[in-house]
C-alpha atoms as a PDB file:
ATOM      1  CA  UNK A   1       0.000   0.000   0.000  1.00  0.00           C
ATOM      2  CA  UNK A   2       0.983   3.343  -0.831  1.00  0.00           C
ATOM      3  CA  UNK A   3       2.214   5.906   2.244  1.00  0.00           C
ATOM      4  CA  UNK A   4      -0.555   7.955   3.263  1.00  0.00           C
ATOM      5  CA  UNK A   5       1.312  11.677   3.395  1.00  0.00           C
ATOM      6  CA  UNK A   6      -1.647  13.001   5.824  1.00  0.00           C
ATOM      7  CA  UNK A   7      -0.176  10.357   8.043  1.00  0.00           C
ATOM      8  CA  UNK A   8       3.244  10.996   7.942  1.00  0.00           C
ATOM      9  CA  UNK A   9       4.177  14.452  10.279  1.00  0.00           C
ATOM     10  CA  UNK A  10       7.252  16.611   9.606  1.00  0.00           C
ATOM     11  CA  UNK A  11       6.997  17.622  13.295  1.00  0.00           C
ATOM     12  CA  UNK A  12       9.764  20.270  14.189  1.00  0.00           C
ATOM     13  CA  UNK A  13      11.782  19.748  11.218  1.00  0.00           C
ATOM     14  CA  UNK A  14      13.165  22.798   9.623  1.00  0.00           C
ATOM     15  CA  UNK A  15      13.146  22.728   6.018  1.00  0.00           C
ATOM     16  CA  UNK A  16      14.782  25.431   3.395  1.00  0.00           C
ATOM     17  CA  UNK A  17      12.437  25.623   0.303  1.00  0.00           C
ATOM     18  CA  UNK A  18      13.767  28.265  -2.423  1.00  0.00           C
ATOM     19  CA  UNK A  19      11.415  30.001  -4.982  1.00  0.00           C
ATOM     20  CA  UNK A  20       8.350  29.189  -2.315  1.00  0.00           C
ATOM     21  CA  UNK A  21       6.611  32.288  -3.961  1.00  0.00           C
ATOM     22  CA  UNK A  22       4.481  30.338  -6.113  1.00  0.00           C
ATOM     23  CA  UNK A  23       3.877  27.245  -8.192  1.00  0.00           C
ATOM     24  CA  UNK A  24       6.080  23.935  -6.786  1.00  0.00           C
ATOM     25  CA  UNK A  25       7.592  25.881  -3.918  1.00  0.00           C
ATOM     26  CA  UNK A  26       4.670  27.192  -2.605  1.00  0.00           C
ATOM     27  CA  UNK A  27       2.840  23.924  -3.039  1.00  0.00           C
ATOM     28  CA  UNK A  28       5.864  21.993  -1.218  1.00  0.00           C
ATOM     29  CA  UNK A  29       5.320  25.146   1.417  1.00  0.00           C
ATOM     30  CA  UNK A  30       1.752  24.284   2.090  1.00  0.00           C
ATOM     31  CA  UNK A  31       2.777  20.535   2.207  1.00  0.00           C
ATOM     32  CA  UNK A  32       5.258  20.503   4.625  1.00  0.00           C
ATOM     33  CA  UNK A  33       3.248  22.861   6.638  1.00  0.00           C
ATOM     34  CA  UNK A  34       0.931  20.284   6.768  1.00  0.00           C
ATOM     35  CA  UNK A  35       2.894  17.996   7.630  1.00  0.00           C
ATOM     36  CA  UNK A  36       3.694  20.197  10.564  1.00  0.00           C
ATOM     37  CA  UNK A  37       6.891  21.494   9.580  1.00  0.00           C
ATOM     38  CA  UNK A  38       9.379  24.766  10.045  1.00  0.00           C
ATOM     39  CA  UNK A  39      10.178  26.305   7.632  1.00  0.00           C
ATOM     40  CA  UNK A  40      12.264  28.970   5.736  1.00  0.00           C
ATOM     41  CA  UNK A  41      10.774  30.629   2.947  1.00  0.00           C
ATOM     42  CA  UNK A  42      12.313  32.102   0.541  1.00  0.00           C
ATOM     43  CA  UNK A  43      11.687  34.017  -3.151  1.00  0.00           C
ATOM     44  CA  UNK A  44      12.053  37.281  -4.866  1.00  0.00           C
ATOM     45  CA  UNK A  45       8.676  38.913  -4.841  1.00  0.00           C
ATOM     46  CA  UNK A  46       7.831  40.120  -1.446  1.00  0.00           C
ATOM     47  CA  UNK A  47       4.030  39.819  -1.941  1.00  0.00           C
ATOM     48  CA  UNK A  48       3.833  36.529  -3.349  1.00  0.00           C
ATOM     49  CA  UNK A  49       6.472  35.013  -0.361  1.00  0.00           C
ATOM     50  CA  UNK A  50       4.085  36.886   2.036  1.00  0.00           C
ATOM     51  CA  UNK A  51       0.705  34.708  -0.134  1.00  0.00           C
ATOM     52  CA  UNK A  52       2.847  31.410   0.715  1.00  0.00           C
ATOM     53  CA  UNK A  53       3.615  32.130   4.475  1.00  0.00           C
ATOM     54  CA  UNK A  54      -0.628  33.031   5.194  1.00  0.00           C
ATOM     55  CA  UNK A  55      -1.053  29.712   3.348  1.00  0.00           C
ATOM     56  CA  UNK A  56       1.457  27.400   5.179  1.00  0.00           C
ATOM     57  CA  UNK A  57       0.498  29.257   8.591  1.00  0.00           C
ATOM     58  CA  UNK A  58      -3.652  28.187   7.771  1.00  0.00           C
ATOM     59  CA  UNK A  59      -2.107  24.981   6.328  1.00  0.00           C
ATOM     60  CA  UNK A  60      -0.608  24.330   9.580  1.00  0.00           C
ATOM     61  CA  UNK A  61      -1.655  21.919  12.317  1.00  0.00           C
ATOM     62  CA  UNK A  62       0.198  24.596  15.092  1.00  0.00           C
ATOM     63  CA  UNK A  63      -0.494  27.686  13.080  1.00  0.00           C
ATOM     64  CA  UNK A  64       3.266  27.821  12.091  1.00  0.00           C
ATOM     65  CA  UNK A  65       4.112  31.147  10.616  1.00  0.00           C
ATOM     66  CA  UNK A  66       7.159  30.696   8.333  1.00  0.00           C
ATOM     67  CA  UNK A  67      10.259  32.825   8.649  1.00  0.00           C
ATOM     68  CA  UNK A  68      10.514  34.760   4.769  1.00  0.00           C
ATOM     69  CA  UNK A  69      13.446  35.580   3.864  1.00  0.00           C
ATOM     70  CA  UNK A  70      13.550  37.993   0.379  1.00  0.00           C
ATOM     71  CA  UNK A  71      16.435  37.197  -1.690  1.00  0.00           C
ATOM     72  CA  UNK A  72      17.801  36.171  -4.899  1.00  0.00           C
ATOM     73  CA  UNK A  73      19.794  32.794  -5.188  1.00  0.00           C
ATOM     74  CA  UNK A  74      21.637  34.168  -7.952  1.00  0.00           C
ATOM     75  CA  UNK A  75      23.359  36.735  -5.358  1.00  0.00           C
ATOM     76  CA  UNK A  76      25.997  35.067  -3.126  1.00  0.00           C
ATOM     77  CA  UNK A  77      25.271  37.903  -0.105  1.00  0.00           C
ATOM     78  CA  UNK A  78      21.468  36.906  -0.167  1.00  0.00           C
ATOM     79  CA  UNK A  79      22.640  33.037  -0.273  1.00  0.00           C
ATOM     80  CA  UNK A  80      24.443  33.665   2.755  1.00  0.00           C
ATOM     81  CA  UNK A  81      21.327  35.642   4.713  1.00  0.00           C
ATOM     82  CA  UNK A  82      18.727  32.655   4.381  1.00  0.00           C
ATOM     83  CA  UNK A  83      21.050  30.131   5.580  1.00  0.00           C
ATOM     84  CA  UNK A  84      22.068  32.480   8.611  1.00  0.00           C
ATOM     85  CA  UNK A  85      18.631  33.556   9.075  1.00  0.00           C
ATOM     86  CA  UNK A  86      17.164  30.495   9.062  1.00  0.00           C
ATOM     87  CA  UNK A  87      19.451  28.535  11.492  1.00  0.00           C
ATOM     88  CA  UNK A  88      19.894  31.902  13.653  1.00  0.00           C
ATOM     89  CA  UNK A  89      16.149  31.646  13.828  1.00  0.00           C
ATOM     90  CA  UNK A  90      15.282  27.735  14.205  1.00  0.00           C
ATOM     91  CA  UNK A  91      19.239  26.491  15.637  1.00  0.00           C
ATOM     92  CA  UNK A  92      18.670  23.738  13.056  1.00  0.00           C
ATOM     93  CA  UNK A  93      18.405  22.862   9.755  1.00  0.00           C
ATOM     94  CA  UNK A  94      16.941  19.264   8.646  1.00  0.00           C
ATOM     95  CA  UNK A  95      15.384  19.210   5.140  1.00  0.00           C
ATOM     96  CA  UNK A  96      16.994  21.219   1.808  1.00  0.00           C
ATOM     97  CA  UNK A  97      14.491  21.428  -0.832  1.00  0.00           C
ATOM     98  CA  UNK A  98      16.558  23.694  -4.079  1.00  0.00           C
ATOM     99  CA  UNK A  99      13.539  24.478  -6.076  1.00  0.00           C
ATOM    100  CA  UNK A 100      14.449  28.099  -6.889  1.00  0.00           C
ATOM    101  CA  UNK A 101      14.788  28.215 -10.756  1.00  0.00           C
ATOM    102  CA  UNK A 102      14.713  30.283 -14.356  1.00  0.00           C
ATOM    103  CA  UNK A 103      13.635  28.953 -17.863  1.00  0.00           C
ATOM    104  CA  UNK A 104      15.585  30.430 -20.979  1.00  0.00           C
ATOM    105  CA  UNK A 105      14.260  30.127 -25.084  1.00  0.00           C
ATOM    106  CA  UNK A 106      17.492  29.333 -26.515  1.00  0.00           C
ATOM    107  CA  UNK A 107      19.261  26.841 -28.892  1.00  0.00           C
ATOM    108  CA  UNK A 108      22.805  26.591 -30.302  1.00  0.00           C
ATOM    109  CA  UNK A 109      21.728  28.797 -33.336  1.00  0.00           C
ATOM    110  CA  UNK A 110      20.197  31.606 -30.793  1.00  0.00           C
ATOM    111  CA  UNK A 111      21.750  31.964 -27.795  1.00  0.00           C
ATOM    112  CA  UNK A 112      24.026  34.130 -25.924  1.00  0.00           C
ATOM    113  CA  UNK A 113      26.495  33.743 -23.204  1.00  0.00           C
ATOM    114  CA  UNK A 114      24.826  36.583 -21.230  1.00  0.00           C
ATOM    115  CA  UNK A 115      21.817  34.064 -21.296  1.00  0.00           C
ATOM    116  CA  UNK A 116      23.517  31.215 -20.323  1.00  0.00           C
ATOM    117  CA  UNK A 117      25.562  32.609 -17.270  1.00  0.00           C
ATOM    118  CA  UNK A 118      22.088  33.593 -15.991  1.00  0.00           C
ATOM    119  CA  UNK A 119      20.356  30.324 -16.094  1.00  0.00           C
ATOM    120  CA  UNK A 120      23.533  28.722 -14.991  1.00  0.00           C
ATOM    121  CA  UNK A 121      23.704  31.262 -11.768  1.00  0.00           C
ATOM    122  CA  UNK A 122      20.444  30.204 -10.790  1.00  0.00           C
ATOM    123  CA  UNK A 123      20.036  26.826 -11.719  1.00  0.00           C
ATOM    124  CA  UNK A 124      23.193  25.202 -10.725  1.00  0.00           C
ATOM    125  CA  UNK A 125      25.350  27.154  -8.969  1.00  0.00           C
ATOM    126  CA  UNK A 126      22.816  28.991  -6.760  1.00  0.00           C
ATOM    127  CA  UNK A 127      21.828  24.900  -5.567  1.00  0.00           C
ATOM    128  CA  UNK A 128      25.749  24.104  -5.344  1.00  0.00           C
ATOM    129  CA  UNK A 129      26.456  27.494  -3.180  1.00  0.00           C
ATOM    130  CA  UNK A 130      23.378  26.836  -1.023  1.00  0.00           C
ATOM    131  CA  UNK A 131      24.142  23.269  -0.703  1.00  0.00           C
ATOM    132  CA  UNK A 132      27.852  23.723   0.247  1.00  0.00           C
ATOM    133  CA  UNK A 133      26.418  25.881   3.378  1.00  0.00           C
ATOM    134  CA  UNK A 134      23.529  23.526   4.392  1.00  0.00           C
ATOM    135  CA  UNK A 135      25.677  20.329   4.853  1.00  0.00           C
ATOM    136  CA  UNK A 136      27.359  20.527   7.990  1.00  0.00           C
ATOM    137  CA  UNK A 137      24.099  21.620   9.238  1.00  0.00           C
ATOM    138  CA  UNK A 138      22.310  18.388   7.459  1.00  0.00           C
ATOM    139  CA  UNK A 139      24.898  16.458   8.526  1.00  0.00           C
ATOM    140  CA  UNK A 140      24.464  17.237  12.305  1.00  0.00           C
ATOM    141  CA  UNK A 141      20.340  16.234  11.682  1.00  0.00           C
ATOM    142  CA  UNK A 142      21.091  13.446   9.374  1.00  0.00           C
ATOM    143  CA  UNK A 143      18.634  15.012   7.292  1.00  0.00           C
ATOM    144  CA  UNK A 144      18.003  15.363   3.352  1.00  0.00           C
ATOM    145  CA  UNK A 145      18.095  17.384   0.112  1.00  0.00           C
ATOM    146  CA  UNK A 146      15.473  17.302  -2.766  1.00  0.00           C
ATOM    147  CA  UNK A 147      16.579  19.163  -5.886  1.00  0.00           C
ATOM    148  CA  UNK A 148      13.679  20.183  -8.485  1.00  0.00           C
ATOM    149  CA  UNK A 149      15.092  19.134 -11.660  1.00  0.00           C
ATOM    150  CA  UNK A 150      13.435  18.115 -15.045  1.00  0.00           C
ATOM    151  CA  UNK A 151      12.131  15.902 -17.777  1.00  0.00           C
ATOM    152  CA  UNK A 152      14.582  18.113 -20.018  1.00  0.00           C
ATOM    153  CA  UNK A 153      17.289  16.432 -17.969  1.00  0.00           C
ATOM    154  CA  UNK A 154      16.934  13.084 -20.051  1.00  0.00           C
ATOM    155  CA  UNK A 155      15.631  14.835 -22.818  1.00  0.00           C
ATOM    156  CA  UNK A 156      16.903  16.915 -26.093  1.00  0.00           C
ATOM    157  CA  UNK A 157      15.441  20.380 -25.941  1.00  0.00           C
ATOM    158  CA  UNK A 158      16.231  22.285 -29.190  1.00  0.00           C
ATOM    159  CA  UNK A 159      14.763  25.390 -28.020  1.00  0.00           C
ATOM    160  CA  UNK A 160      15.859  25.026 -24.044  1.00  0.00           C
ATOM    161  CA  UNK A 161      19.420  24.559 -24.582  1.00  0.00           C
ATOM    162  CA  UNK A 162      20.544  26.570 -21.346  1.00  0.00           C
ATOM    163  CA  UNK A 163      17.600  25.389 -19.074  1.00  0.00           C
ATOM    164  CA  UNK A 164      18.464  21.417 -20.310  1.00  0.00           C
ATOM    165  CA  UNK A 165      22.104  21.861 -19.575  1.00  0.00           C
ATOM    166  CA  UNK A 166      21.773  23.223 -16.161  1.00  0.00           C
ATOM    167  CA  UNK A 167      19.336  20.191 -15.532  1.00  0.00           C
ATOM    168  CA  UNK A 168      21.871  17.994 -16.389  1.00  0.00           C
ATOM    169  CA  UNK A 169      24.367  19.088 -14.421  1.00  0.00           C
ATOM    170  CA  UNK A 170      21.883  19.244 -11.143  1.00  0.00           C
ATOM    171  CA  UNK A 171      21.062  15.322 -11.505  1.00  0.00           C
ATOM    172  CA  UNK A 172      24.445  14.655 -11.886  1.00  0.00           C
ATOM    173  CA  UNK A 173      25.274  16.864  -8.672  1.00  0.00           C
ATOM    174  CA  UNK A 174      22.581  14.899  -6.979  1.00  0.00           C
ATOM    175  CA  UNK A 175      24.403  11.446  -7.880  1.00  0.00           C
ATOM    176  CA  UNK A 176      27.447  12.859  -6.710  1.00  0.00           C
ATOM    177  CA  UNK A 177      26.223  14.671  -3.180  1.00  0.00           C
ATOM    178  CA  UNK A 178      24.691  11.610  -2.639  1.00  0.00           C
ATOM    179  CA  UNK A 179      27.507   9.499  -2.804  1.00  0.00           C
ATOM    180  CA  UNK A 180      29.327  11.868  -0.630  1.00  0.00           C
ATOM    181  CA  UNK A 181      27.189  12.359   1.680  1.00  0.00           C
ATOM    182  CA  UNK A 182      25.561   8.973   2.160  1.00  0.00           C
ATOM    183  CA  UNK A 183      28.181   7.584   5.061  1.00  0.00           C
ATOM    184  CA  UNK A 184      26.860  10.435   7.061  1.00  0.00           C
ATOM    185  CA  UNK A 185      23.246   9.656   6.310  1.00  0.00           C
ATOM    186  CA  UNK A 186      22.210  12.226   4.570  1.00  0.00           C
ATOM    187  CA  UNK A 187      20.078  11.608   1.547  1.00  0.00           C
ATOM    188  CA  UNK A 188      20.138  13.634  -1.583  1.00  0.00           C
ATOM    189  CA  UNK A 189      17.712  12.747  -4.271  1.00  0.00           C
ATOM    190  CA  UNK A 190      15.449  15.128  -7.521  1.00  0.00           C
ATOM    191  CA  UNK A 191      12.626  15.164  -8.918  1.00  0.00           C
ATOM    192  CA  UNK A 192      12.161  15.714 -12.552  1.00  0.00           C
ATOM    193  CA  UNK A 193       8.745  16.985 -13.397  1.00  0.00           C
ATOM    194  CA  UNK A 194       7.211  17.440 -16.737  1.00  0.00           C
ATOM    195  CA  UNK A 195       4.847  19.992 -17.685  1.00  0.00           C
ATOM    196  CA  UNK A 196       3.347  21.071 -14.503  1.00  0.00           C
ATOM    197  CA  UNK A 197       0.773  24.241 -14.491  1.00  0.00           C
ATOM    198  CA  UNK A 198       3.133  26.858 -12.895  1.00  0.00           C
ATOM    199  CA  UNK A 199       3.891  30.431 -13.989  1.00  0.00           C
ATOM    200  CA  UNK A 200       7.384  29.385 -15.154  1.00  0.00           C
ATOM    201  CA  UNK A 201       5.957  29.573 -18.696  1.00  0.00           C
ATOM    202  CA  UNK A 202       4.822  33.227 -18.445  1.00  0.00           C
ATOM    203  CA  UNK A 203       8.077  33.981 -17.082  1.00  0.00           C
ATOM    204  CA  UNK A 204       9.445  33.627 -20.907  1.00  0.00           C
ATOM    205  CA  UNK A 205       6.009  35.088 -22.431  1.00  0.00           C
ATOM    206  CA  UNK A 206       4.437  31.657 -23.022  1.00  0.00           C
ATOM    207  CA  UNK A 207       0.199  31.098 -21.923  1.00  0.00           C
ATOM    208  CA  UNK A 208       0.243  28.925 -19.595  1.00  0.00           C
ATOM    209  CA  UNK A 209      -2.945  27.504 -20.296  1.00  0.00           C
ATOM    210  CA  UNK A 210      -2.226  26.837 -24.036  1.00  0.00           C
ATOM    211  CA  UNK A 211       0.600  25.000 -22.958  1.00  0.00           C
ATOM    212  CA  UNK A 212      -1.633  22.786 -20.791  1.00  0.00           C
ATOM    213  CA  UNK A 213      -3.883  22.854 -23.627  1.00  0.00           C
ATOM    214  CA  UNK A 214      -1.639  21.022 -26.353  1.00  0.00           C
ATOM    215  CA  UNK A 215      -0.188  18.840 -23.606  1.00  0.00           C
ATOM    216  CA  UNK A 216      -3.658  17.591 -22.903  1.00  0.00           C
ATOM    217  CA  UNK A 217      -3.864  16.735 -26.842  1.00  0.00           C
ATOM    218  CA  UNK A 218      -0.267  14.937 -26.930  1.00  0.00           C
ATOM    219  CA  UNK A 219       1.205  13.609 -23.897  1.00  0.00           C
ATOM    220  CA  UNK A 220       0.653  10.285 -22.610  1.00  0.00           C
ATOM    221  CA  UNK A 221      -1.640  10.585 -19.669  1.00  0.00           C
ATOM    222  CA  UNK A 222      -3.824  13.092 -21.493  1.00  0.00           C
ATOM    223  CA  UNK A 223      -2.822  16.055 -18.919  1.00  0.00           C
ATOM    224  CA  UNK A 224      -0.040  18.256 -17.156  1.00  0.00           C
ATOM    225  CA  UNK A 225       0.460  17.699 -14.029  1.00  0.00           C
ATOM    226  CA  UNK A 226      -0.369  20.622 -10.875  1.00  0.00           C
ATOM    227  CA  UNK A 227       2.273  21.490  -8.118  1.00  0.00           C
ATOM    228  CA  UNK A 228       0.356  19.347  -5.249  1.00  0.00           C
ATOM    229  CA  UNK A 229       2.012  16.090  -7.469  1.00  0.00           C
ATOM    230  CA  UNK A 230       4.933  17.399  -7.496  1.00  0.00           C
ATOM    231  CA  UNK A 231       5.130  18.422  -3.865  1.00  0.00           C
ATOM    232  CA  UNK A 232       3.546  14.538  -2.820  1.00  0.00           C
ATOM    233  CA  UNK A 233       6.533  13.200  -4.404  1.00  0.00           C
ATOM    234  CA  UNK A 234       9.286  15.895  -2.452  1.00  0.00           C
ATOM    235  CA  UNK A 235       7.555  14.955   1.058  1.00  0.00           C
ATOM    236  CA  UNK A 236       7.530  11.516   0.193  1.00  0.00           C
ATOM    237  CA  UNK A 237      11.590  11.533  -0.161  1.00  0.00           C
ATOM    238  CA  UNK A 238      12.005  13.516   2.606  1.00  0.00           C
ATOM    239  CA  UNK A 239       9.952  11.678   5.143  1.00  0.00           C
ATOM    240  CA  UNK A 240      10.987   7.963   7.252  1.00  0.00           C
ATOM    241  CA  UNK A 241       9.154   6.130   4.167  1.00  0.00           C
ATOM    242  CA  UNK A 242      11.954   6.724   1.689  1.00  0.00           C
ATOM    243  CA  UNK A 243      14.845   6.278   4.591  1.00  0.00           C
ATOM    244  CA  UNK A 244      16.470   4.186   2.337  1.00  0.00           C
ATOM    245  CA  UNK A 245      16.389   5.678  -1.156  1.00  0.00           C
ATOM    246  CA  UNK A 246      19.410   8.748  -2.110  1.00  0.00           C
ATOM    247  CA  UNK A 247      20.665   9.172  -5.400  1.00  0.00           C
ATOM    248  CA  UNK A 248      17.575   9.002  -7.460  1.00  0.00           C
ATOM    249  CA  UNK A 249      16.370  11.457  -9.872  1.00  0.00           C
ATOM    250  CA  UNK A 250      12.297  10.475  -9.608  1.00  0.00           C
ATOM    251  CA  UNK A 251      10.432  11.155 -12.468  1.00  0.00           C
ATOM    252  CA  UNK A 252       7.122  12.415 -12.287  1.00  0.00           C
ATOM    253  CA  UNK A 253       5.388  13.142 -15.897  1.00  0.00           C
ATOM    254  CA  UNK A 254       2.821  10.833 -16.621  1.00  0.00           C
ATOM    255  CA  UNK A 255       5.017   8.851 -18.555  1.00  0.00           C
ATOM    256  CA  UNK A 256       6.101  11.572 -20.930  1.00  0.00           C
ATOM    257  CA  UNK A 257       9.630  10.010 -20.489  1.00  0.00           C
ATOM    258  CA  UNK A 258       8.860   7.041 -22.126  1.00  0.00           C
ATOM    259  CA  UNK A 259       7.208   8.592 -25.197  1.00  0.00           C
ATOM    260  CA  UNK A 260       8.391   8.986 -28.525  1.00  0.00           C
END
């Protein structure tokens, strides 16, 4: 039988989840609030971060407020604030969930390095600065890191050239955190989601629900997925059910993987 999630409490545990403004991050937010969580919130619109916290704090079994920290991952100072913030705040840190990230229309014969440093920044070496920090703090909890990856990072992407890369590279730092990390019992594992209804696409001047639209006509399982799947899957990993699994990149696209 499946875990029931509604069963399974995050009591006290202090969980990081980047870009928790909206879409997957908020979703995980709400989740893990739940769940009965801490957590440290963190995005680049004030508002929206502010929309997550009433959320999780109504979500919440102990009417947790979340500490929100403003900030952009791509800026090593602001990095440095929400992981000093949040243990400052909570003396602990348990759960890592890097879902901050950018999408980028580009291929090899339009691109432009300007681009590509960008996505990179926030993508890959946002998670690898923020991830450096967390660990001796994980390592003290024995606790766990979920990246948010993507289809894209087993599939060609002739128009996403910078966004595939940089997913690459994060399941591939996942493997390797994993394996680093595992003696001290930490577990690192991603998710790689395929179209899910978030803002992302607007971000890059794409209708969202068009996009839903045509994957609805030519995807597998008829439909997109929402940010609740998505978010199931992260508080599956990090909860006592999966104790044993690190190092997996866990698909979840209604078998859009496995399609022509």
């Amino acid at each position: 039988m499946a875990p029931n999630l509604t069963d399974k409490k995050l009591d006290q545990k202090v969980a990081i989840i980047t870009g928790a403004s909206s879409g997957i991050g908020r979703a995980t937010a709400v989740l893990f609030s739940r769940l009965g969580a801490r957590l440290a919130l963190t995005g680049r619109n004030q508002e929206n971060l502010t929309k997550s916290a009433e959320e999780c704090e109504t979500a919440s079994p102990y009417n947790l407020k979340p500490l929100c920290i403003v900030g952009d991952v791509t800026i090593e100072s602001d990095i440095d604030r929400i992981m000093k913030s949040t243990i400052d705040t909570y003396g602990r840190l348990d759960i890592l969930v890097n879902n901050a990230g950018m999408v980028a229309l580009d291929s090899a014969q339009k691109s432009s390095l300007e681009g590509l440093d960008l996505v990179w920044k926030t993508n890959a070496r946002a998670v690898y600065h923020l991830t450096m920090l967390a660990v001796p703090h994980l390592i003290e909890s024995k606790g766990s890191i979920i990246n948010v990856s993507s289809i894209l990072s087993k599939r060609g992407d002739a128009t996403g050239l910078s966004y595939s890369m940089s997913k690459g590279a994060l399941d591939q730092f996942t493997r390797s955190v994993a394996l680093d990390l595992a003696p001290k019992q930490v577990r690192v594992n991603s998710v790689n989601p395929g179209t899910i209804e978030t803002n992302i696409f607007s971000t890059v001047g794409i209708d969202v629900k068009e996009v839903m639209k045509k994957t609805a006509q030519t995807q597998p399982f008829g439909r997109g997925g929402q940010p609740q799947e998505v978010a199931s899957a992260i508080a599956f990993l990090v909860s006592d059910e999966a104790s044993f699994i690190t190092g997996e990149t866990l698909g979840i696209n209604g078998a859009r993987i496995v399609s022509c």
